[in-house]
C-alpha atoms as a PDB file:
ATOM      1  CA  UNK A   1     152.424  66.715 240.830  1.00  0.00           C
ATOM      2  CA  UNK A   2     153.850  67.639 243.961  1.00  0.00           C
ATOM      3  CA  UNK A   3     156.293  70.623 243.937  1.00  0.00           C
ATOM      4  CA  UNK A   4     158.966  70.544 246.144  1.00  0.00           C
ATOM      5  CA  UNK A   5     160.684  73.849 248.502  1.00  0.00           C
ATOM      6  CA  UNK A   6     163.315  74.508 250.518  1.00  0.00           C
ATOM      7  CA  UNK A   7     162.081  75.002 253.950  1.00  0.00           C
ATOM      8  CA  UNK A   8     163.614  75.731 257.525  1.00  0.00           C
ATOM      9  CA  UNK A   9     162.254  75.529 260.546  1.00  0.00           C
ATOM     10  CA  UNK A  10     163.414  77.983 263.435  1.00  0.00           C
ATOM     11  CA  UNK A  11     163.887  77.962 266.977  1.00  0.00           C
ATOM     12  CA  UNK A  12     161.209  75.274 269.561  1.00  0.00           C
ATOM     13  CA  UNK A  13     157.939  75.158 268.118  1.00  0.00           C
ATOM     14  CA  UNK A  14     156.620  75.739 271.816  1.00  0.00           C
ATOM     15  CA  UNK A  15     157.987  78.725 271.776  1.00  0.00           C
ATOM     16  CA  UNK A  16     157.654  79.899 267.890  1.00  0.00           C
ATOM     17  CA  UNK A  17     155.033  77.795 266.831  1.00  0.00           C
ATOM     18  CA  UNK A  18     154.365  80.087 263.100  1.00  0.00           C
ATOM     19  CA  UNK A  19     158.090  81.137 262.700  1.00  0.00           C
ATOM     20  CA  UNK A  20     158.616  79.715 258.868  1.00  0.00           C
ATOM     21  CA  UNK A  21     161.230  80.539 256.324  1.00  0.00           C
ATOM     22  CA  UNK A  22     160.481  78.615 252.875  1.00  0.00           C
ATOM     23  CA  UNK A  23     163.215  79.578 250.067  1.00  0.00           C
ATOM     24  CA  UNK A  24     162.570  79.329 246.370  1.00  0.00           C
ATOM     25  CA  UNK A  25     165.624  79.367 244.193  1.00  0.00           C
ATOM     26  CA  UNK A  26     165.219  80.946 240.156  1.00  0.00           C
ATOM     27  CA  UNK A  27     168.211  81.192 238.101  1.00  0.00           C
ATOM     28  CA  UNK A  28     168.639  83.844 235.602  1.00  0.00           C
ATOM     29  CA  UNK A  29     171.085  84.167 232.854  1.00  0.00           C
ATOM     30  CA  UNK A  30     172.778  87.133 232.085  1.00  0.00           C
ATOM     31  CA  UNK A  31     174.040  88.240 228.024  1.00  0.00           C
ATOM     32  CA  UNK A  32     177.485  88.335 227.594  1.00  0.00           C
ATOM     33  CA  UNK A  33     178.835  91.395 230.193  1.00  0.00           C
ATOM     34  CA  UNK A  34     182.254  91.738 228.198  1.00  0.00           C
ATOM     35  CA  UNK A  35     182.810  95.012 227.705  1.00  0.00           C
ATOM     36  CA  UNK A  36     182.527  96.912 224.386  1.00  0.00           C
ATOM     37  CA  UNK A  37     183.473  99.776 222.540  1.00  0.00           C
ATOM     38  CA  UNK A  38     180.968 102.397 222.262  1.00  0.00           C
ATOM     39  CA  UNK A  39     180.537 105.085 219.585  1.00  0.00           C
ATOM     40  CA  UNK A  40     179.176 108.276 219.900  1.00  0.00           C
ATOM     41  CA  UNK A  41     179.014 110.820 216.751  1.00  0.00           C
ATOM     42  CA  UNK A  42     177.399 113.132 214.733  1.00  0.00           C
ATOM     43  CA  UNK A  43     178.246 114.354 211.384  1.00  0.00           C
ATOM     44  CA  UNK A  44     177.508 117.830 210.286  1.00  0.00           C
ATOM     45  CA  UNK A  45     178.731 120.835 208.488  1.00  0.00           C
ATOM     46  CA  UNK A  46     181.342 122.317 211.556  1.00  0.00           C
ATOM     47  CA  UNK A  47     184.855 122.820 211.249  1.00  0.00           C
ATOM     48  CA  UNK A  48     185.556 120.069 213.478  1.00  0.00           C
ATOM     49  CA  UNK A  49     183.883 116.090 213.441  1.00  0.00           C
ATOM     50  CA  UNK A  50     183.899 114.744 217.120  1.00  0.00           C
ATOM     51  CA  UNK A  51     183.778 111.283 217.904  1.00  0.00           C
ATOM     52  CA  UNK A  52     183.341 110.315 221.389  1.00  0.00           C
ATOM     53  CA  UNK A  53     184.948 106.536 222.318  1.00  0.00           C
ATOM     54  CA  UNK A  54     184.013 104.794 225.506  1.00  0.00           C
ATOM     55  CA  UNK A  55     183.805 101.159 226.528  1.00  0.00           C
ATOM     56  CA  UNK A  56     180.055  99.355 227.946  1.00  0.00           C
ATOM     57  CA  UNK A  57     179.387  98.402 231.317  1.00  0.00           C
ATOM     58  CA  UNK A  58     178.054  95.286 232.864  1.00  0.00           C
ATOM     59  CA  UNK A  59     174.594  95.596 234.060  1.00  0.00           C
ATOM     60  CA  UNK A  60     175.939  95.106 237.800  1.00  0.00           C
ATOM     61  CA  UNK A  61     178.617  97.460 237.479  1.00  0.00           C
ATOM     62  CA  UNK A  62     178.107 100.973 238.937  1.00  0.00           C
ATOM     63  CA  UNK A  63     174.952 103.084 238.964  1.00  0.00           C
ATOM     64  CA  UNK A  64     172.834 105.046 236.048  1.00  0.00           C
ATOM     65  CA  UNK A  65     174.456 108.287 236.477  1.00  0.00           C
ATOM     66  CA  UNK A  66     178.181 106.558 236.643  1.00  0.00           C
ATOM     67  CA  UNK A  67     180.051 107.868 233.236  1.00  0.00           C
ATOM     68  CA  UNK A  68     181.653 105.538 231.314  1.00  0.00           C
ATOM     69  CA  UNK A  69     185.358 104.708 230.896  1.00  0.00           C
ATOM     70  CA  UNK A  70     187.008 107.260 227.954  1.00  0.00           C
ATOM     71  CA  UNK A  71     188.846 105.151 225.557  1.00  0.00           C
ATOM     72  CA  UNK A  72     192.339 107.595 224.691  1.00  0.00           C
ATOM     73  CA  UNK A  73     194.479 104.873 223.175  1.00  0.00           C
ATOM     74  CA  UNK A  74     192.366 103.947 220.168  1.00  0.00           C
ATOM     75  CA  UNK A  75     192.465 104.198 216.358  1.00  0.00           C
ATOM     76  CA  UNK A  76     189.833 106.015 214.652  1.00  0.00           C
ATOM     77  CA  UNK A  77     189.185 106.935 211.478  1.00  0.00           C
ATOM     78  CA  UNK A  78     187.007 108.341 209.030  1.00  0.00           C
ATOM     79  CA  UNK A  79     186.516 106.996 205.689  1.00  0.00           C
ATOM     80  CA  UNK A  80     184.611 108.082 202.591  1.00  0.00           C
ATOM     81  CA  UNK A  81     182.465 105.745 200.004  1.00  0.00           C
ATOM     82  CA  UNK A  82     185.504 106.012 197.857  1.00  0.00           C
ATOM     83  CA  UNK A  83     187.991 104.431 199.835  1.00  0.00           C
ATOM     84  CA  UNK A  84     189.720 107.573 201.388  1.00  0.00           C
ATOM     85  CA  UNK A  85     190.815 107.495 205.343  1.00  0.00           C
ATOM     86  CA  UNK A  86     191.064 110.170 207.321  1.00  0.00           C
ATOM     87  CA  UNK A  87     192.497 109.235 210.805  1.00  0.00           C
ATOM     88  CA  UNK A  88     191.253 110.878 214.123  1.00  0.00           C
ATOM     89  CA  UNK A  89     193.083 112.589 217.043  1.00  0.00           C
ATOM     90  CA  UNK A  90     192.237 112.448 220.649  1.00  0.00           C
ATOM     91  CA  UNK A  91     191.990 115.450 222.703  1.00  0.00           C
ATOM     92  CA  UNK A  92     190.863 115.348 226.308  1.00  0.00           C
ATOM     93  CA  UNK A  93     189.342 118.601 227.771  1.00  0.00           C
ATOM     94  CA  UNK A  94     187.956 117.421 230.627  1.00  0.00           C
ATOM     95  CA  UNK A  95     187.219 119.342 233.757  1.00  0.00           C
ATOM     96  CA  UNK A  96     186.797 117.678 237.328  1.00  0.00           C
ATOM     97  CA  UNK A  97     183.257 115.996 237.222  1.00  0.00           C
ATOM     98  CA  UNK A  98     182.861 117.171 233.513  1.00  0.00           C
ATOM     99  CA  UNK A  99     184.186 114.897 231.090  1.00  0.00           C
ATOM    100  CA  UNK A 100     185.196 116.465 227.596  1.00  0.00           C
ATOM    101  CA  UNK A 101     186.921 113.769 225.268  1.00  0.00           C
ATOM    102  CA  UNK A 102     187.073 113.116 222.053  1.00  0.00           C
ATOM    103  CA  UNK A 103     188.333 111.945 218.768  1.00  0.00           C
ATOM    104  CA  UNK A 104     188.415 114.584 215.875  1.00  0.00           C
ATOM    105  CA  UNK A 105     189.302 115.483 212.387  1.00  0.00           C
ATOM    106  CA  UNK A 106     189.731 119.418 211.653  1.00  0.00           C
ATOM    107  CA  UNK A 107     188.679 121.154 207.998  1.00  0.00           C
ATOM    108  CA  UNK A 108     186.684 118.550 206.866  1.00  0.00           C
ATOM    109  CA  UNK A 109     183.770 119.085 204.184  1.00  0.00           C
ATOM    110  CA  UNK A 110     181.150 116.492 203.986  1.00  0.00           C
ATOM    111  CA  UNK A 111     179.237 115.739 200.834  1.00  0.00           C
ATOM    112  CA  UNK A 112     175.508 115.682 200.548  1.00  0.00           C
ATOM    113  CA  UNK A 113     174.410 111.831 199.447  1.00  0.00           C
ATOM    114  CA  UNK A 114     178.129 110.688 200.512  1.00  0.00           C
ATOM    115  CA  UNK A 115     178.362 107.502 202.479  1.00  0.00           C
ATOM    116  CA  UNK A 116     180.863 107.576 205.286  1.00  0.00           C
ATOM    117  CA  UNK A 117     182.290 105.038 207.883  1.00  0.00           C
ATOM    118  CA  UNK A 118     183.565 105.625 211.314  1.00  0.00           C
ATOM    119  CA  UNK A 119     186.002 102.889 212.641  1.00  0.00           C
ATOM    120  CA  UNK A 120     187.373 102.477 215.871  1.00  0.00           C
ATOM    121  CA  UNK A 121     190.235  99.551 217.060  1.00  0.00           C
ATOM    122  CA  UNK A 122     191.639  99.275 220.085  1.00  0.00           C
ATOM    123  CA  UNK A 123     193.921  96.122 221.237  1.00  0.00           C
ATOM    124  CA  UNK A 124     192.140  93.543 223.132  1.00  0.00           C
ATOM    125  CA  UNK A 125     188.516  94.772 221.794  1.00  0.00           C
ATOM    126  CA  UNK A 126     186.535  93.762 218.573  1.00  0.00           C
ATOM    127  CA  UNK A 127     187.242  96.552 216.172  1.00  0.00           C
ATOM    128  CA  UNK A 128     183.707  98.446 215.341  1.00  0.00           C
ATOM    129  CA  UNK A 129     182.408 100.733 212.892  1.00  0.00           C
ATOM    130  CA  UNK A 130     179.675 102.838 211.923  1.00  0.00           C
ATOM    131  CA  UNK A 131     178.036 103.877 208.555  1.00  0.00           C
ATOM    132  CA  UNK A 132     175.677 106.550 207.185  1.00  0.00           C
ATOM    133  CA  UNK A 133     174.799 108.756 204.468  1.00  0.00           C
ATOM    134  CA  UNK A 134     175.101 112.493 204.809  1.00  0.00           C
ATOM    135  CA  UNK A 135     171.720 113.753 203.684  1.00  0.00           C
ATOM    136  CA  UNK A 136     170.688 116.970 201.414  1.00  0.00           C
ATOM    137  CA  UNK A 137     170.550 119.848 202.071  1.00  0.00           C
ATOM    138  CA  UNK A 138     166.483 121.300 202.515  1.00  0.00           C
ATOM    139  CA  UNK A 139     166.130 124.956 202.317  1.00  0.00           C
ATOM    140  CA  UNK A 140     163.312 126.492 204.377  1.00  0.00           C
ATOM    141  CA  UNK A 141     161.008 128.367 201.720  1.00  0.00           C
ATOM    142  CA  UNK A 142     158.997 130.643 203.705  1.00  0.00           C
ATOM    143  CA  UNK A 143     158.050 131.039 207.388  1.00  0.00           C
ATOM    144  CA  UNK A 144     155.162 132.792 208.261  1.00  0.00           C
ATOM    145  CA  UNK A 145     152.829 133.311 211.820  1.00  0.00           C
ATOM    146  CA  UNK A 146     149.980 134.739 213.654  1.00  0.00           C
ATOM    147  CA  UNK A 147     149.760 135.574 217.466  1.00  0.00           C
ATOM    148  CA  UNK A 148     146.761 133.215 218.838  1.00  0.00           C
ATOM    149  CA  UNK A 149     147.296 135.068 222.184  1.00  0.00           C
ATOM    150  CA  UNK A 150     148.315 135.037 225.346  1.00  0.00           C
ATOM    151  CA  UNK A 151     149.613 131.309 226.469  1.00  0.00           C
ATOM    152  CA  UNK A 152     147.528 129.201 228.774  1.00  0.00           C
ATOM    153  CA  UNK A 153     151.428 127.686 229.940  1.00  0.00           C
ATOM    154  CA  UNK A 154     153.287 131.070 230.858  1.00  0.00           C
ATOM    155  CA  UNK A 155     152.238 134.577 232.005  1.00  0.00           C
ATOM    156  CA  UNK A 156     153.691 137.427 230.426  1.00  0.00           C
ATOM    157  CA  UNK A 157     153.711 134.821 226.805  1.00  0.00           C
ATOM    158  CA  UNK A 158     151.643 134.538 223.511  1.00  0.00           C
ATOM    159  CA  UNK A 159     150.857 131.520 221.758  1.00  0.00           C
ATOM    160  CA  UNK A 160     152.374 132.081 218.366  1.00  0.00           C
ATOM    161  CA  UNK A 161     151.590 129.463 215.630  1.00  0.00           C
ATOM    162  CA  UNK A 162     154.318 129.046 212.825  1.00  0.00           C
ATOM    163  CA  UNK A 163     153.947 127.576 208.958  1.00  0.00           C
ATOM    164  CA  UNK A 164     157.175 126.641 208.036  1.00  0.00           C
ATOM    165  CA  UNK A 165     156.839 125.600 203.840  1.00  0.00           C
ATOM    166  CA  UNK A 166     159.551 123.395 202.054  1.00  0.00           C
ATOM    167  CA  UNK A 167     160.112 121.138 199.177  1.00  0.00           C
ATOM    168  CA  UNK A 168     160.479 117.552 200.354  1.00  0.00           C
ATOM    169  CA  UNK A 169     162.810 115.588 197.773  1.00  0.00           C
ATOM    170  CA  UNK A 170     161.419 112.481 196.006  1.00  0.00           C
ATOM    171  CA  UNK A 171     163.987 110.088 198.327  1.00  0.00           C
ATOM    172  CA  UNK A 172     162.602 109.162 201.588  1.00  0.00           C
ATOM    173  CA  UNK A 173     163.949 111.789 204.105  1.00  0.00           C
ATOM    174  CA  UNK A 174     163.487 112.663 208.013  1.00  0.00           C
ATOM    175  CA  UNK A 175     163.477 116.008 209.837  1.00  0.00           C
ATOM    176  CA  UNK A 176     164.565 117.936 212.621  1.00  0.00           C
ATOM    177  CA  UNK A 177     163.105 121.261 213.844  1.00  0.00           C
ATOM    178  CA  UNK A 178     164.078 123.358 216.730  1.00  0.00           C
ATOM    179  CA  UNK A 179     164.775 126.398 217.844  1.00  0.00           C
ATOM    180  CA  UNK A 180     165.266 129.333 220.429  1.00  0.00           C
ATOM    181  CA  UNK A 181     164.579 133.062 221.163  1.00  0.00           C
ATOM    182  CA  UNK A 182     166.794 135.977 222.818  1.00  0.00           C
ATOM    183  CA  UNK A 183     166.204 139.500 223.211  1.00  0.00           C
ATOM    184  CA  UNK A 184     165.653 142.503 225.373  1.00  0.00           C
ATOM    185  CA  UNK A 185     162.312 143.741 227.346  1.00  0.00           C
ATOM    186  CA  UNK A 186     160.959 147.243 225.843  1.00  0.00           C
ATOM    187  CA  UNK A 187     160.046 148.330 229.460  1.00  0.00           C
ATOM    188  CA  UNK A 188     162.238 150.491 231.225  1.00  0.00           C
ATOM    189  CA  UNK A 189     163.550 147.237 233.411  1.00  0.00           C
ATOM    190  CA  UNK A 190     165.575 146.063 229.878  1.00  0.00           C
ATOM    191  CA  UNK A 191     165.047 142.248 231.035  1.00  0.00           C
ATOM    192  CA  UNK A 192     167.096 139.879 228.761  1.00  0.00           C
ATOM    193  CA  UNK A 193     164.986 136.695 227.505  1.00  0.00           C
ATOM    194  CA  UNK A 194     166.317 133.760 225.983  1.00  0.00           C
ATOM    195  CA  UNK A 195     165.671 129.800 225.851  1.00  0.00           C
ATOM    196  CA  UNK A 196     164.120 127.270 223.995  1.00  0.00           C
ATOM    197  CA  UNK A 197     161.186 127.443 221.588  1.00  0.00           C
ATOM    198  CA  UNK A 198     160.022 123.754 222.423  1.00  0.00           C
ATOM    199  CA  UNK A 199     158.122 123.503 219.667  1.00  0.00           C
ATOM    200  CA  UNK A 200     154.474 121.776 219.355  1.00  0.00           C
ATOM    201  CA  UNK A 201     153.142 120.248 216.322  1.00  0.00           C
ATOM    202  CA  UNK A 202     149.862 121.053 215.288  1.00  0.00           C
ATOM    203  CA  UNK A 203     148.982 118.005 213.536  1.00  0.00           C
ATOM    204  CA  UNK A 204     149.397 114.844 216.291  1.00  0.00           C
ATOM    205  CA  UNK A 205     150.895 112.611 213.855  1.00  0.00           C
ATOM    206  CA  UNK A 206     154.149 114.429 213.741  1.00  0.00           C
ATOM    207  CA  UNK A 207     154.481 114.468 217.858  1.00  0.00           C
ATOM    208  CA  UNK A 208     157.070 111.600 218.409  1.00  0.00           C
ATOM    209  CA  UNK A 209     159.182 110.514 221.798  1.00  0.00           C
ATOM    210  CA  UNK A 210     162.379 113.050 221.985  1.00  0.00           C
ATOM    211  CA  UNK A 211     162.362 113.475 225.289  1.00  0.00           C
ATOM    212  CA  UNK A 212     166.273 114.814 225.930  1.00  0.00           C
ATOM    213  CA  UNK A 213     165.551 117.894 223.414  1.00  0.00           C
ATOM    214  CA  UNK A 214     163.552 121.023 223.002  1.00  0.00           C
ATOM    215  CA  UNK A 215     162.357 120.243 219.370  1.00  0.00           C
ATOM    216  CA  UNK A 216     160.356 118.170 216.887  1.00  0.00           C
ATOM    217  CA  UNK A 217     161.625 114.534 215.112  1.00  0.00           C
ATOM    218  CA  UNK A 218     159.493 113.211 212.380  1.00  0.00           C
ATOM    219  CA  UNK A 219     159.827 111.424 208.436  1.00  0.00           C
ATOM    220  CA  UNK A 220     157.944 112.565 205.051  1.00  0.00           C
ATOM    221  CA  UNK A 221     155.518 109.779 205.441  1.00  0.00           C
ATOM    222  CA  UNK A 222     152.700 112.665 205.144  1.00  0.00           C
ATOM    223  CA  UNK A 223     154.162 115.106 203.399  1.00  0.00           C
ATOM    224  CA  UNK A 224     153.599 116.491 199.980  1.00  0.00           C
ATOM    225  CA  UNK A 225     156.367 117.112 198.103  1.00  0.00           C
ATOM    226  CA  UNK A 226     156.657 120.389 196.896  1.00  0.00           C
ATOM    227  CA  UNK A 227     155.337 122.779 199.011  1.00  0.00           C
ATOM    228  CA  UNK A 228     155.108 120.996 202.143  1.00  0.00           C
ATOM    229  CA  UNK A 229     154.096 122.359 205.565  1.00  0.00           C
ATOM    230  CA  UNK A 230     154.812 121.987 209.229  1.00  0.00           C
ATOM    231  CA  UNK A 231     152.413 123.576 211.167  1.00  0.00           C
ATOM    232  CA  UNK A 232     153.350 124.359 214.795  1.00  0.00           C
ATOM    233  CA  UNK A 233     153.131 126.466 218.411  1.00  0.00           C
ATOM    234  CA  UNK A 234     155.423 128.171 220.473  1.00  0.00           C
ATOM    235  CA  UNK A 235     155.563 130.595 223.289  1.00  0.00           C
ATOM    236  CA  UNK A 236     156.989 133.564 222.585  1.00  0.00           C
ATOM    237  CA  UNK A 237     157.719 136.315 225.191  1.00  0.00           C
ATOM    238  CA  UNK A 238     155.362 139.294 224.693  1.00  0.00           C
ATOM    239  CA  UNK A 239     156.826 142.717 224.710  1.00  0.00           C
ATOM    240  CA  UNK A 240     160.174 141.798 224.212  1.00  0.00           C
ATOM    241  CA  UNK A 241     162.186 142.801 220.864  1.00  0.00           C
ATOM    242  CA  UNK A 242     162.979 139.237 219.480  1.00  0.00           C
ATOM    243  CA  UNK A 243     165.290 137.425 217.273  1.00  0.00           C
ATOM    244  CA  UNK A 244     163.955 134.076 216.784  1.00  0.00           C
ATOM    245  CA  UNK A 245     166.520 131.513 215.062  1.00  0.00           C
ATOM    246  CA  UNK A 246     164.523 128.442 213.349  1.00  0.00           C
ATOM    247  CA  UNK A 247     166.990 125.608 212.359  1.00  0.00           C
ATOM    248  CA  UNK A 248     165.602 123.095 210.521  1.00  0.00           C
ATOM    249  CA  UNK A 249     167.613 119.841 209.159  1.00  0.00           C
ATOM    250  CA  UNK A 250     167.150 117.066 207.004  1.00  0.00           C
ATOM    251  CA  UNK A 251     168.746 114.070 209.120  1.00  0.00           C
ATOM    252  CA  UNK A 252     169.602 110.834 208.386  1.00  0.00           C
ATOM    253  CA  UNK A 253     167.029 107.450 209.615  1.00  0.00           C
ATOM    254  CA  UNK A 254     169.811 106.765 212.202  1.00  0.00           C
ATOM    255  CA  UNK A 255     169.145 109.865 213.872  1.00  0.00           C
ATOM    256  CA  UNK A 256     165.440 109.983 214.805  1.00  0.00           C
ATOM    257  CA  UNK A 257     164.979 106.384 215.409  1.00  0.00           C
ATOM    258  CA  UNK A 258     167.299 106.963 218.181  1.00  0.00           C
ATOM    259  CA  UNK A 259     165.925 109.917 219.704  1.00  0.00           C
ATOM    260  CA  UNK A 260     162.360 107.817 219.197  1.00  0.00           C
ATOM    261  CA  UNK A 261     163.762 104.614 220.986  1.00  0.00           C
ATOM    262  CA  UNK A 262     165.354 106.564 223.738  1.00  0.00           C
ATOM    263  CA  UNK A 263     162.323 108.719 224.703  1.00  0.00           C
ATOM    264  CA  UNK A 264     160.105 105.715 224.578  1.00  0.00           C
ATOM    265  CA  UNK A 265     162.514 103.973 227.130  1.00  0.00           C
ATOM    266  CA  UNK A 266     162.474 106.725 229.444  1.00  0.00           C
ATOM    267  CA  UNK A 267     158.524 106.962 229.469  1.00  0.00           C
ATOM    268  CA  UNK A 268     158.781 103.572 230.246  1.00  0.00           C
ATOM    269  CA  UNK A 269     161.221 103.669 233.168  1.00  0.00           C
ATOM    270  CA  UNK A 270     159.629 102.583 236.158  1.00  0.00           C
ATOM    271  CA  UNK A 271     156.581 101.095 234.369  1.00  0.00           C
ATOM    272  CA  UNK A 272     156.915  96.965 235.089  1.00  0.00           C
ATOM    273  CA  UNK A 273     154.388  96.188 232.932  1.00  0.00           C
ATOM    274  CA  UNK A 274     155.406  97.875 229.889  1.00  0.00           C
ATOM    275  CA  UNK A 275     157.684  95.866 227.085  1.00  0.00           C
ATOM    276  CA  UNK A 276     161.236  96.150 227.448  1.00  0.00           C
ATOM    277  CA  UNK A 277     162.593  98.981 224.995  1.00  0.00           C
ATOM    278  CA  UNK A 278     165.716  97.825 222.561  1.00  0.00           C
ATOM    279  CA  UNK A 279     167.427 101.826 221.662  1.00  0.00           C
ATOM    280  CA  UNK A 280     168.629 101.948 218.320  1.00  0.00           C
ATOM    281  CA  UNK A 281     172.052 101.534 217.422  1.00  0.00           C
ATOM    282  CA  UNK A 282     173.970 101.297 214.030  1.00  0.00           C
ATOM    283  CA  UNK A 283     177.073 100.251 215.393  1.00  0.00           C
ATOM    284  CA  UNK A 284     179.095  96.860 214.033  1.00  0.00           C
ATOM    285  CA  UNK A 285     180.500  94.432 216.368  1.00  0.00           C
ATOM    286  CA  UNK A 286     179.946  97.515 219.358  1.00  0.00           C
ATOM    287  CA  UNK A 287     177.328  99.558 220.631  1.00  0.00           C
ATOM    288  CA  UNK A 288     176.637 103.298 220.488  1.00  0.00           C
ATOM    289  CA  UNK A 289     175.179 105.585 217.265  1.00  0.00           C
ATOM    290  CA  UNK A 290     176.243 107.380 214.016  1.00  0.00           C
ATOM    291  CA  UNK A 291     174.056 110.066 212.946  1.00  0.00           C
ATOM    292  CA  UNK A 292     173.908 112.838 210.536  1.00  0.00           C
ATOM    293  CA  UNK A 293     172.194 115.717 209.946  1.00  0.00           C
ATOM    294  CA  UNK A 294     172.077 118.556 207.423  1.00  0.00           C
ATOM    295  CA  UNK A 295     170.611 122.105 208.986  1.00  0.00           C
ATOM    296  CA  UNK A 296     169.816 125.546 207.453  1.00  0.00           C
ATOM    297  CA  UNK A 297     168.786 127.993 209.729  1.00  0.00           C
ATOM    298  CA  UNK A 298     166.408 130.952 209.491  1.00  0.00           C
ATOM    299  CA  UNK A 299     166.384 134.068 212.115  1.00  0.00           C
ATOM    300  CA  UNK A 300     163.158 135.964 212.529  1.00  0.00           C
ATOM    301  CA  UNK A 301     162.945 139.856 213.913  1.00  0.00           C
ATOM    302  CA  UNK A 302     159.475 139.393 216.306  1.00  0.00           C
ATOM    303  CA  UNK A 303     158.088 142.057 218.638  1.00  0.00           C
ATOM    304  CA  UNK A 304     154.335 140.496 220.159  1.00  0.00           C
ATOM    305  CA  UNK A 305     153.379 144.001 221.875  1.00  0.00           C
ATOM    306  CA  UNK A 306     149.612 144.413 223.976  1.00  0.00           C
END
């Protein structure tokens, strides 16, 4: 079968004799570019629940780093498994080139095993909402480490390896653990420290894409029950009187498969031959995430001296 092109010939073939242009035409169909409402929240024990309301952009509208419109004139509300509403107010504390605005609800207590809703209307826009369930509360047991000496990554560091012990609840349940350091040098310079632990895992299984924070995202799927460990590394700052605040939080499914999805996306940026990566949402009729996460957090006195 002969295939057929679009071809044009330029200027006197005397003159140009190889000068070709041959033009192939391939449509492509975009998904609906309407814009959305977007939801962006996360419930835990504060005195204030935030939501954060903005509306989706076309694909050929604007660049990456281009925020997204704030929605101020909507109606949002919280409501409980038992039919209770709560509704939201919007507060906008943004500063030039730092947007700050958001829906929220003051004084409110969540409930462990609760299920809660998050809706959102605005006129001219398909109303949305969002559900999860608040999860337990799982107290840390014991922590306990060893200093494995001085890090490979940082001078003037040890490598400290951590057991953090816990029971795991018979339901099926997913963790968070971070956590960061801050203190002051014991030389006679007095140098202030502080950052991130970034935390390792020891055991592979548990290392998962979270690329946007400094901690560790994984489920129960090899845990024990009672009694279970998490085994992992950190750099710690050697000679240096340390507090060392471990937070560690039972979260719901919502909230680690979307740290997993959007880590995996950005390793794949750039990559053409890697499979397209769908982020997680739990958002009806919009786009965005609800998450929730329970945390309890334990605050170690370290000093790793020569």
């Amino acid at each position: 079968m002969m295939r057929k092109f679009s071809c044009k010939l330029f200027g006197p073939l005397i003159l140009f004799p190889a000068l070709w242009s041959c033009e192939q035409f391939l449509e492509v169909g975009l998904p609906d570019q309407e814009p959305r409402l977007v939801i962006n929240t996360l419930l835990e024990p504060t005195d204030t629940l935030k939501v954060f309301l903005t509306e989706s952009r076309s694909v050929l509208e604007g660049r990456d780093y281009d925020e997204f419109p704030i929605v101020s004139d909507a109606q949002v509300q919280l409501q409980t498994s038992g039919g209770e509403i709560f509704p939201m107010t919007f507060i906008d504390k943004s500063r030039p080139y730092e947007p700050n605005a958001y829906y929220y609800l003051s004084g409110f207590e969540l409930k462990e095993h609760e299920n809660y809703e998050i809706h959102a209307k605005r006129t001219g826009f398909e109303s949305v909402v969002g559900r999860v369930q608040f999860p337990e509360l799982v107290p840390i047991k014991n922590i306990s480490y060893r200093n494995l000496g001085p890090s490979e990554s940082s001078a003037n560091f040890d490598l400290v390896e951590f057991a953090l012990t816990f029971d795991d609840p018979p339901s099926r349940n997913f963790y968070e653990l971070s956590g960061q350091y801050y203190g002051q040098s014991t030389s006679e310079d007095y140098s202030f420290y502080s950052g991130d632990l970034y935390p390792t895992p020891v055991n592979p299984a548990y290392e998962s894409y979270s690329w946007f924070q400094s901690g560790i995202v994984f489920d129960d799927l090899l845990l024990t029950g009672e009694d279970s460990e998490l085994v992992f590394t950190a750099s710690i700052p050697r000679d240096v009187e340390l507090e060392v605040a471990i937070r560690f939080s039972n979260v719901s499914e919502s909230f680690i498969r979307y740290r997993q999805t959007v880590g995996l996306q950005n390793d794949t940026r750039g990559d053409i031959l890697s499979q397209p990566v769908l982020v997680y949402s739990n958002i009806e009729n919009g786009m965005g995430i609800l998450q929730a996460r329970n945390p309890n957090l334990r605050v170690l006195n370290m000093l790793l001296e020569d």
